[in-house]
C-alpha atoms as a PDB file:
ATOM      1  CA  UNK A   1      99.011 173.087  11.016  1.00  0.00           C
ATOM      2  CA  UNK A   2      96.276 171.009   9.835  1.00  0.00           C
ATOM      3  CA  UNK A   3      96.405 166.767  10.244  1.00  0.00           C
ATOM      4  CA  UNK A   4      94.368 164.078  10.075  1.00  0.00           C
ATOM      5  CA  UNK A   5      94.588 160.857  12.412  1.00  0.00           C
ATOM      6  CA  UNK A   6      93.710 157.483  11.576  1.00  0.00           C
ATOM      7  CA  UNK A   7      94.680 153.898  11.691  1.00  0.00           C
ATOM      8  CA  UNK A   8      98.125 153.385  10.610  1.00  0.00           C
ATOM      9  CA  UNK A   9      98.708 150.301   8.141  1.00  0.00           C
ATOM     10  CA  UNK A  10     101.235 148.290   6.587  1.00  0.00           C
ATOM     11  CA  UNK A  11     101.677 150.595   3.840  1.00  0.00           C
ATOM     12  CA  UNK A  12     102.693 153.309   6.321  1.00  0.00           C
ATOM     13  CA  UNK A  13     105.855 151.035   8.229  1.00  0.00           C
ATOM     14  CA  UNK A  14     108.403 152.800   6.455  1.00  0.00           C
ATOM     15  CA  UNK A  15     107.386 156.570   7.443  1.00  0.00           C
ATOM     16  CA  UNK A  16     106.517 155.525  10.899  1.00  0.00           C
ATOM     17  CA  UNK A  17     109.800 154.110  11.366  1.00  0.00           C
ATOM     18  CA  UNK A  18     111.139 157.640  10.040  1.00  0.00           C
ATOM     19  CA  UNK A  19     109.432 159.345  12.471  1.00  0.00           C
ATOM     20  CA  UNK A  20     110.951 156.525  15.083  1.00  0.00           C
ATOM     21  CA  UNK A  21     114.153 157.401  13.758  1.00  0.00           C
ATOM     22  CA  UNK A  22     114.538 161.370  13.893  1.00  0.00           C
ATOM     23  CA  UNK A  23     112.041 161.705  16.833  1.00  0.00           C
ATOM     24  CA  UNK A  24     114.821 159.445  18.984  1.00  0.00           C
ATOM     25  CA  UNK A  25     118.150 161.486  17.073  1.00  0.00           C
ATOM     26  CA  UNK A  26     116.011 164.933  18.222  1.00  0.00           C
ATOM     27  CA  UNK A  27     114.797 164.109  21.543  1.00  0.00           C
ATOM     28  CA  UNK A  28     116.994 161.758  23.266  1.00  0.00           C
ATOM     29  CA  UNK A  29     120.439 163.242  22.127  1.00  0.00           C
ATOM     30  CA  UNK A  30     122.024 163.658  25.664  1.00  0.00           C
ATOM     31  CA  UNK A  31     120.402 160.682  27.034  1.00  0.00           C
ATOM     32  CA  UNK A  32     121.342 158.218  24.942  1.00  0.00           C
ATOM     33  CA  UNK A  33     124.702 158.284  23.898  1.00  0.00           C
ATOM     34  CA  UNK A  34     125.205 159.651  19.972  1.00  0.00           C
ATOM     35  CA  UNK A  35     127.143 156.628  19.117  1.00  0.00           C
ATOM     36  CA  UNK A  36     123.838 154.652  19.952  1.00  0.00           C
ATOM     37  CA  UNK A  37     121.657 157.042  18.023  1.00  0.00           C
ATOM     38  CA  UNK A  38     123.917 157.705  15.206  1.00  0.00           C
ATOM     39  CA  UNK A  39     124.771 153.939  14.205  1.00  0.00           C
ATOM     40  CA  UNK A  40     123.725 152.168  11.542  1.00  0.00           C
ATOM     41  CA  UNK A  41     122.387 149.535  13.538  1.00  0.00           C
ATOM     42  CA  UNK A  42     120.119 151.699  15.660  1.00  0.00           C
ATOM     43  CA  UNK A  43     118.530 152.916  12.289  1.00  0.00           C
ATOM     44  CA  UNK A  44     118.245 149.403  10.422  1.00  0.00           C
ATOM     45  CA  UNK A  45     116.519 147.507  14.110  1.00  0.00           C
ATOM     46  CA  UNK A  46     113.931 150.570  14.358  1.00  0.00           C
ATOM     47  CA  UNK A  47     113.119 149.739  10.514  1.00  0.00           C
ATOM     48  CA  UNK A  48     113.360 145.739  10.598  1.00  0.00           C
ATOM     49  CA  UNK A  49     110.807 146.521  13.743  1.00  0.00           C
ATOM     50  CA  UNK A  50     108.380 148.716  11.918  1.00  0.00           C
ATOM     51  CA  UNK A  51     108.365 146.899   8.271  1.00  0.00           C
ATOM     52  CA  UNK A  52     108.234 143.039  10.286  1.00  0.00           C
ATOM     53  CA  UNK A  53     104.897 144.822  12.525  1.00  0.00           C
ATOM     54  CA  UNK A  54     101.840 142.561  12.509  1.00  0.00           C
ATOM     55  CA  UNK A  55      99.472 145.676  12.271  1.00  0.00           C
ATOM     56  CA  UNK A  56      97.159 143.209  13.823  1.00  0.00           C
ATOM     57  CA  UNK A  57      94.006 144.484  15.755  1.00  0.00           C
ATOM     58  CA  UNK A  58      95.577 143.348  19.402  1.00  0.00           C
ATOM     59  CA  UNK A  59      98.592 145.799  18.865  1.00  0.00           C
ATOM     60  CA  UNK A  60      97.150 149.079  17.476  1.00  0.00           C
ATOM     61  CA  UNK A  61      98.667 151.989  15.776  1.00  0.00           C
ATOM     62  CA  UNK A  62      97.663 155.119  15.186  1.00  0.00           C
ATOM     63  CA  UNK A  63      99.673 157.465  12.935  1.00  0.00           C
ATOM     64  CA  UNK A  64      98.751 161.324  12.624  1.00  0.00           C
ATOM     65  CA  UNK A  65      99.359 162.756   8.962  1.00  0.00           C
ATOM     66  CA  UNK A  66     100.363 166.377   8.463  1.00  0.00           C
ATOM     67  CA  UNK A  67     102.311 168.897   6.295  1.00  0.00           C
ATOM     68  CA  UNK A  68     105.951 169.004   5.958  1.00  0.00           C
ATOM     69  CA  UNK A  69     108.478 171.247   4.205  1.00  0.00           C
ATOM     70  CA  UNK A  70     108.607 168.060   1.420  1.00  0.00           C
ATOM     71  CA  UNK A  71     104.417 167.913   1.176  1.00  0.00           C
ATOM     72  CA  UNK A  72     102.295 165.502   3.408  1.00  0.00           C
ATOM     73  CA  UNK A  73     103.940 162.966   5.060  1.00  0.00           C
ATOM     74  CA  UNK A  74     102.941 161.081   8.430  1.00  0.00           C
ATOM     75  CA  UNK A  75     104.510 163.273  11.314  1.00  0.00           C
ATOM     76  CA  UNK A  76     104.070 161.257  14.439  1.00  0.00           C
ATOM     77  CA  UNK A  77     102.180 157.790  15.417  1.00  0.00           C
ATOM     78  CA  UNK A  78     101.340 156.101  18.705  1.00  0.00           C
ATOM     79  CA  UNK A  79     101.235 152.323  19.423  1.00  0.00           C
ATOM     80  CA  UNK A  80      98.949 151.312  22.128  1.00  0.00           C
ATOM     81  CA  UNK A  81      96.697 148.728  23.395  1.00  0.00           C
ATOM     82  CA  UNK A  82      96.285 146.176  26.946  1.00  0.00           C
ATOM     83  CA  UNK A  83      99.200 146.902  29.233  1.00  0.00           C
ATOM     84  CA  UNK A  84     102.217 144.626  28.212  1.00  0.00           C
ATOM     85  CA  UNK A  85     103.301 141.955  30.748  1.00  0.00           C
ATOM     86  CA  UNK A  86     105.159 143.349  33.652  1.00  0.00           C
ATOM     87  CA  UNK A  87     105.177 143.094  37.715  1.00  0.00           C
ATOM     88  CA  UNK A  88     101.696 144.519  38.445  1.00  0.00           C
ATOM     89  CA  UNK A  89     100.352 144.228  35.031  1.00  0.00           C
ATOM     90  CA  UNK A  90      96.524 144.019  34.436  1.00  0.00           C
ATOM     91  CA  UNK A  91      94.426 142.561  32.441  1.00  0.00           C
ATOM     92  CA  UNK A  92      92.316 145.257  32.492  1.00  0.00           C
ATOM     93  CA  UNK A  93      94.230 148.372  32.109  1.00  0.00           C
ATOM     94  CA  UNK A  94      95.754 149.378  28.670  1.00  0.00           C
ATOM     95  CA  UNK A  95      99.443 151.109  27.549  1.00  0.00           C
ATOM     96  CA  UNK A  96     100.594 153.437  25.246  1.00  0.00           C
ATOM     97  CA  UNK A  97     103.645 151.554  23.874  1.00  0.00           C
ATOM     98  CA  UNK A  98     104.952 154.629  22.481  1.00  0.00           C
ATOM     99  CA  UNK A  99     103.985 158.062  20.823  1.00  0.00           C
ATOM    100  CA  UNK A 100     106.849 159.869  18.665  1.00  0.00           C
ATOM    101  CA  UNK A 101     106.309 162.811  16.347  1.00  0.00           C
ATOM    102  CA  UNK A 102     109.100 164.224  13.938  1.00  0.00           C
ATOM    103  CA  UNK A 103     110.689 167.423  15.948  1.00  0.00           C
ATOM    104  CA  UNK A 104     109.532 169.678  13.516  1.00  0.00           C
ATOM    105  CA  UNK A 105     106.023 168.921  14.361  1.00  0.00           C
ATOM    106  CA  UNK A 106     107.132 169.643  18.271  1.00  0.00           C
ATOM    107  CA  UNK A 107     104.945 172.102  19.718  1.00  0.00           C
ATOM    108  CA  UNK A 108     102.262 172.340  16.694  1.00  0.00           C
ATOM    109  CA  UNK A 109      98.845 170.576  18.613  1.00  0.00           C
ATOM    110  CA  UNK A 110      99.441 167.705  16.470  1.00  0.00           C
ATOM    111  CA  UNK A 111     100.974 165.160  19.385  1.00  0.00           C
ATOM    112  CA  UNK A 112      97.305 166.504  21.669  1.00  0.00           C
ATOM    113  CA  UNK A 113      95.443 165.356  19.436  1.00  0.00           C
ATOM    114  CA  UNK A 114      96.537 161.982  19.110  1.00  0.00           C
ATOM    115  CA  UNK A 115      97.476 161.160  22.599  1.00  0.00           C
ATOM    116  CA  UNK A 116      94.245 162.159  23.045  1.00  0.00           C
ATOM    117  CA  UNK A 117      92.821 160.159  20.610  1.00  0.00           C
ATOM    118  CA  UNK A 118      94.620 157.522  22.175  1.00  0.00           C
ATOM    119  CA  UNK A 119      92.641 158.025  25.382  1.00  0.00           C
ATOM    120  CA  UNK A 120      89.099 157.956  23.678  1.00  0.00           C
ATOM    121  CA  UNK A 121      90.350 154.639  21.970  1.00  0.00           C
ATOM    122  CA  UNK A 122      91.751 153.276  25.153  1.00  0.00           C
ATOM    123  CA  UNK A 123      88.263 154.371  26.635  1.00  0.00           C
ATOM    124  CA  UNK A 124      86.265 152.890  24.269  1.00  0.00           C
ATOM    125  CA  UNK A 125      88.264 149.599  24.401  1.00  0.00           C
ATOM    126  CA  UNK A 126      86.855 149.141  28.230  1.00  0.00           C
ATOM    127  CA  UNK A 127      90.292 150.368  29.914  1.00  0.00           C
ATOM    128  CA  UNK A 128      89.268 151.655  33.367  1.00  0.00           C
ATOM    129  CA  UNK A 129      93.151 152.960  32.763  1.00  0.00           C
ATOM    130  CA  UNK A 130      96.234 153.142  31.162  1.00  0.00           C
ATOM    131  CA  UNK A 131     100.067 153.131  31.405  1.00  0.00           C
ATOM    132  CA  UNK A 132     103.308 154.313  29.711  1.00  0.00           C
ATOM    133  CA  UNK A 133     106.959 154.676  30.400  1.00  0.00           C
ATOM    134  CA  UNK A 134     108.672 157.485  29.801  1.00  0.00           C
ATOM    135  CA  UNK A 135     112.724 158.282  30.267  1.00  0.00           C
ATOM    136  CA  UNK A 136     113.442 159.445  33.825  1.00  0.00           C
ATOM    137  CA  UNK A 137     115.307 162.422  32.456  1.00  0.00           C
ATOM    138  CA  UNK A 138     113.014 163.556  29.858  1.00  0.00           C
ATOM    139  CA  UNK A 139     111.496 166.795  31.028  1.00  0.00           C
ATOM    140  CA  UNK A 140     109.476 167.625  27.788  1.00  0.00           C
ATOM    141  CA  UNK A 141     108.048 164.336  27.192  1.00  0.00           C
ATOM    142  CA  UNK A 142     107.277 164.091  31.324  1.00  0.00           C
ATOM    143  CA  UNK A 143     105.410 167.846  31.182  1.00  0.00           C
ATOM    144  CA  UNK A 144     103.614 166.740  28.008  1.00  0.00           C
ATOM    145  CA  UNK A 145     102.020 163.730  29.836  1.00  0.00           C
ATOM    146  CA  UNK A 146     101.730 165.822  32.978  1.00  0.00           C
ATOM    147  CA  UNK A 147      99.465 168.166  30.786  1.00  0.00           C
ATOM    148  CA  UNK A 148      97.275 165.526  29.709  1.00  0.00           C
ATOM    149  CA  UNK A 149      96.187 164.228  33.328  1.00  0.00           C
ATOM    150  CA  UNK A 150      98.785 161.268  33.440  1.00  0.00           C
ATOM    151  CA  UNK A 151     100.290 161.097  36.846  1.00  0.00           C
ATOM    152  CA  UNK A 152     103.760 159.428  37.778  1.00  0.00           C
ATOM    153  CA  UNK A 153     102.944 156.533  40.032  1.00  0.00           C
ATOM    154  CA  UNK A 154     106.726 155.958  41.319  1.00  0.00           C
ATOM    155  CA  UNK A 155     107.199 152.662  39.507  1.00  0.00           C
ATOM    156  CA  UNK A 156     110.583 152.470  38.051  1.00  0.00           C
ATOM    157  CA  UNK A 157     112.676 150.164  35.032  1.00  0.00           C
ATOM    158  CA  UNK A 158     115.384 150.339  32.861  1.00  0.00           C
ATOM    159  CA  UNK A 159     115.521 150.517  29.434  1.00  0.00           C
ATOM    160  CA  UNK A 160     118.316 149.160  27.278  1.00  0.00           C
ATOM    161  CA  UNK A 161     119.569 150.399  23.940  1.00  0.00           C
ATOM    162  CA  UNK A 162     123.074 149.549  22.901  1.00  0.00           C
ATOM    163  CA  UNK A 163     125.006 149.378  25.462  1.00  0.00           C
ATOM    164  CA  UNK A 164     123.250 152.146  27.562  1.00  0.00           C
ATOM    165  CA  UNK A 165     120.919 151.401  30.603  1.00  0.00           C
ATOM    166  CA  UNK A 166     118.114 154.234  30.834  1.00  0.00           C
ATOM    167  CA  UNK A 167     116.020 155.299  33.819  1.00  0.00           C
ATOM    168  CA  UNK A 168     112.177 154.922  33.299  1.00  0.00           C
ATOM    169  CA  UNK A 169     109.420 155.764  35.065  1.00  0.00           C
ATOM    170  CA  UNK A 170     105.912 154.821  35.316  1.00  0.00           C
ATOM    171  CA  UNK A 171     102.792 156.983  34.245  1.00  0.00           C
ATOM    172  CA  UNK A 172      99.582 156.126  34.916  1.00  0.00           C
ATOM    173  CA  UNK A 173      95.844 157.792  34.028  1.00  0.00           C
ATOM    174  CA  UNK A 174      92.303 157.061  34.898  1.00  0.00           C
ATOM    175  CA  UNK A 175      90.177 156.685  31.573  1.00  0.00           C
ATOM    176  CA  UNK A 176      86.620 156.505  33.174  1.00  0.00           C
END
């Protein structure tokens, strides 16, 4: 499949909150409960989020653009920049805040490339290194990471949506 990355703007909110949307129904059905996932409220707070984004240069986002079955459409996006404040957070390393892609772009190169991207950009920022959380019990998103030289560092959290507490855990990769 051919795509294109580039700097995701206010124009794109609505897609990018798509992709929020069915890359959470796809891949965390089992770990979040469906009520969560399925509810009218989880849909409107991932839009409200997306459309009410600064786009600002401190908070970054980086949306990849590929072919669907209904044309060209943005498939997946990544939100990064300097890690967020947390126990142990430095001023010095940087986070991806989050990388979705829509499922049927699972699997096609696309999500590489941009977490990738993300990387370079992180690199060329200054971050000696970088961060994300990922659900404990999230086996593909954990080996895609794994792939890509991040390494678990043991650090655990919890993440709340709805009434649901999820396990996190703590990635961590070395940019220079």
């Amino acid at each position: 499949m051919a795509f294109e990355i580039r700097a995701g703007t206010r124009d794109d909110a609505e897609a990018i909150a798509r992709v929020h949307i069915e890359s959470w129904r796809g891949g965390y059905r089992g770990m979040v409960p469906d009520e969560v996932l399925d509810s009218d409220e989880f849909e409107a707070s991932r839009r409200d989020m997306w459309t009410s984004w600064r786009f600002n240069p401190g908070q970054r986002v980086t949306v990849c653009v590929g072919a669907t079955r209904t044309g060209e459409t943005i498939i997946g996006f990544a939100a990064y920049g300097p890690e967020r404040e947390r126990v142990g957070a430095s001023p010095v390393r940087g986070e991806v805040y989050a990388c979705y892609f829509l499922p049927e772009a699972w699997g096609d190169g696309s999500a590489s490339a941009l977490i990738d991207h993300v990387d370079e950009r992180l690199r060329a920022e200054g971050f000696a290194d970088a961060v994300l959380w990922v659900m404990k019990n999230n086996p593909r998103a954990r080996a895609f990471y794994e792939k890509h030289g991040w390494k678990t560092t043991g650090r655990g959290n919890e993440y709340t949506v709805g009434d649901a507490r999820l396990p996190e855990i703590e990635y961590r990769k070395e940019l220079t």
